[in-house]
N, C-alpha and C. Protein backbone atom coordinates (compact mmCIF):
# COMPACT_ATOMS: atom_id res chain seq x y z
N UNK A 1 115.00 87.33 54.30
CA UNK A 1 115.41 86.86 55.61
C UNK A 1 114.48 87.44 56.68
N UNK A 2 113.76 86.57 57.25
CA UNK A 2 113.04 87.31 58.30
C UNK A 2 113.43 87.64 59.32
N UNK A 3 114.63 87.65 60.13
CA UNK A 3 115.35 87.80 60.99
C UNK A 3 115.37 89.11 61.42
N UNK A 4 115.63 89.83 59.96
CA UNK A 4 115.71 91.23 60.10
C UNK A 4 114.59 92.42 59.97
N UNK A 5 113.86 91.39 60.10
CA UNK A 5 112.49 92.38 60.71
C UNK A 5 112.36 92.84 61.72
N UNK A 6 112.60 94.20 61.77
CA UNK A 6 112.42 94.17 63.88
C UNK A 6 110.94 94.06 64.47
N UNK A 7 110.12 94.23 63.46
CA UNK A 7 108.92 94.38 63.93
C UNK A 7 107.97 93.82 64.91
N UNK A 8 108.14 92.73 64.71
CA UNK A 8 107.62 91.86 65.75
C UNK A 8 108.79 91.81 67.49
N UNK A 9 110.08 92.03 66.62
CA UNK A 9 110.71 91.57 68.10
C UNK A 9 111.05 92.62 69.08
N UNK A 10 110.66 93.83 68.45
CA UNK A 10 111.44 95.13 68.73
C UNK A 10 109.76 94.79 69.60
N UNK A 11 108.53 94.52 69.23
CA UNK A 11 107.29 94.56 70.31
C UNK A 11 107.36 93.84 71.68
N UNK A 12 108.17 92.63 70.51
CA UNK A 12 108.63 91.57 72.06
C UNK A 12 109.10 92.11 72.96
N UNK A 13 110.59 92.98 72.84
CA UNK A 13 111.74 93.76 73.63
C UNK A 13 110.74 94.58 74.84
N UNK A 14 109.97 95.32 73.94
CA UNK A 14 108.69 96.40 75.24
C UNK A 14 108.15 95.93 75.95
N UNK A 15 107.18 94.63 75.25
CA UNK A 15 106.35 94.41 76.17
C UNK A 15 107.30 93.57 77.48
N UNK A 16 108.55 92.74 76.89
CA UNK A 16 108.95 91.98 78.05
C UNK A 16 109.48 93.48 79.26
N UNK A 17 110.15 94.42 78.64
CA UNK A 17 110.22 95.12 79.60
C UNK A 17 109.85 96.03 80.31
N UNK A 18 108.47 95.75 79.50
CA UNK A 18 107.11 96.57 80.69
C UNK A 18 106.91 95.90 82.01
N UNK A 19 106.99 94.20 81.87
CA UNK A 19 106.83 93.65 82.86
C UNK A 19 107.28 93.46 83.96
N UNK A 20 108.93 93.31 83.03
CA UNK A 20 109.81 93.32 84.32
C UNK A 20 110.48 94.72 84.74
N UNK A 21 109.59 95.98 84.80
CA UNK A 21 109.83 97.04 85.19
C UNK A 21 108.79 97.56 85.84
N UNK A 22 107.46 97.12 85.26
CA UNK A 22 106.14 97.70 85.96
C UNK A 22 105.54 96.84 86.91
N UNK A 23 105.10 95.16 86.20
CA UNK A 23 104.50 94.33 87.11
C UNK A 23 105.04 93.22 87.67
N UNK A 24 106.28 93.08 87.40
CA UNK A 24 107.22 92.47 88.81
C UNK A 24 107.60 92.94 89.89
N UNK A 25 107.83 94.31 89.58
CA UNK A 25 108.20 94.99 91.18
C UNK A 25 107.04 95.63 91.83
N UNK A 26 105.94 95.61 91.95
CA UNK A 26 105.05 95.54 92.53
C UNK A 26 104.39 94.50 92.66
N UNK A 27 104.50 93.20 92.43
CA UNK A 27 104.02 91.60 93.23
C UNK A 27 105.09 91.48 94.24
N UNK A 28 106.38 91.88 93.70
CA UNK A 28 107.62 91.33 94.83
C UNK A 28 107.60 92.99 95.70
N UNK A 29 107.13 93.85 95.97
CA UNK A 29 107.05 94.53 97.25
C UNK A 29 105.75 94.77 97.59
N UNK A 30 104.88 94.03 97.18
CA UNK A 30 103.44 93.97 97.91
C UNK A 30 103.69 92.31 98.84
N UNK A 31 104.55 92.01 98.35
CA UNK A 31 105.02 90.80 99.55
C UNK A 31 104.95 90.75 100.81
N UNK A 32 104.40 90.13 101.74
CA UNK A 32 104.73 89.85 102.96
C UNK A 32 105.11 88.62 103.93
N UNK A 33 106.18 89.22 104.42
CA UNK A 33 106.50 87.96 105.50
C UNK A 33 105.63 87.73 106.90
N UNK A 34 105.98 86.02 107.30
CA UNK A 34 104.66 86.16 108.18
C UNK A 34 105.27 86.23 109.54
N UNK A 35 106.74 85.90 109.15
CA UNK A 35 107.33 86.51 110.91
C UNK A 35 107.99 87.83 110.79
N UNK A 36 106.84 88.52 110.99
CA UNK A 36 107.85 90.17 110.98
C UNK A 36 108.88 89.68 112.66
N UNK A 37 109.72 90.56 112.55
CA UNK A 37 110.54 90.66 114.01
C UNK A 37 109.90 91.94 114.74
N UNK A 38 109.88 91.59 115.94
CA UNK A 38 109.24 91.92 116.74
C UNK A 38 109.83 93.37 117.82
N UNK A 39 109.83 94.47 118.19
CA UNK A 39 111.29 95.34 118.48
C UNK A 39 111.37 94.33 120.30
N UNK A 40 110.29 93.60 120.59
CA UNK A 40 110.66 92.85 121.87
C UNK A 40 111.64 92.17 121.79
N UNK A 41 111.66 91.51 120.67
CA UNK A 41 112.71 90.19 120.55
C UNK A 41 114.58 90.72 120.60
N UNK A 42 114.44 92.00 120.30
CA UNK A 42 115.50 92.75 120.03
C UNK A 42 116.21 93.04 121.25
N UNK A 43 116.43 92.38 122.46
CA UNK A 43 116.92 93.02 123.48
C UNK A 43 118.20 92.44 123.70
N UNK A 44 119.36 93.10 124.32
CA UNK A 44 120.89 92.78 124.37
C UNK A 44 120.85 91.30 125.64
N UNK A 45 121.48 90.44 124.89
CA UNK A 45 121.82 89.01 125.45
C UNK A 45 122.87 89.42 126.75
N UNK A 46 121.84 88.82 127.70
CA UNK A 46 123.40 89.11 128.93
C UNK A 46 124.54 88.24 129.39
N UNK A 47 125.38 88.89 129.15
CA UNK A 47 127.18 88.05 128.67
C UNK A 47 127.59 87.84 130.21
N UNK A 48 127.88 86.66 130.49
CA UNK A 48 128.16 86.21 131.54
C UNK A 48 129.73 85.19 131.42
N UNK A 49 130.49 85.36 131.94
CA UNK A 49 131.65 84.90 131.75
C UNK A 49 130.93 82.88 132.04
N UNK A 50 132.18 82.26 131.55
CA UNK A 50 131.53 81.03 131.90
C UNK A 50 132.30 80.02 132.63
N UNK A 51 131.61 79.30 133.82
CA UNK A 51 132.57 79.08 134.53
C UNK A 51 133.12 77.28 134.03
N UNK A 52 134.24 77.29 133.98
CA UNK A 52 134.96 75.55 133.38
C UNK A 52 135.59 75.40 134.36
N UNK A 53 134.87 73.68 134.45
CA UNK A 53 135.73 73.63 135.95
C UNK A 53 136.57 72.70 135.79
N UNK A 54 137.41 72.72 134.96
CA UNK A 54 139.14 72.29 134.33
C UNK A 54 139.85 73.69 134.23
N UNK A 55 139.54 74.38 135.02
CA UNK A 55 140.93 75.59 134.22
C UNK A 55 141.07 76.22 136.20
């Protein structure tokens, strides 16, 4: 039964989780976005009551 060979799959098991431990998370945080936010954009909205002119 070849099934129960680990040999080959037990290589598979490493190498897949070399990848997704070593060289996936460094493509996904060498990432960049192209609208960083800005600390300008960040300023408090001024709240103004609103006037309805039914009430």
């Amino acid at each position: 039964m070849p099934q129960l060979n680990p040999a080959p799959w037990f290589a598979i098991l490493m190498f897949s989780w070399l990848v997704f431990l070593v060289i996936i998370p460094t493509k996904v945080m060498a990432h960049t976005f192209n609208n960083e936010p800005s600390p300008q954009t960040a300023k408090k909205p001024k709240l103004e009551s609103w006037n309805w002119p039914w009430y």
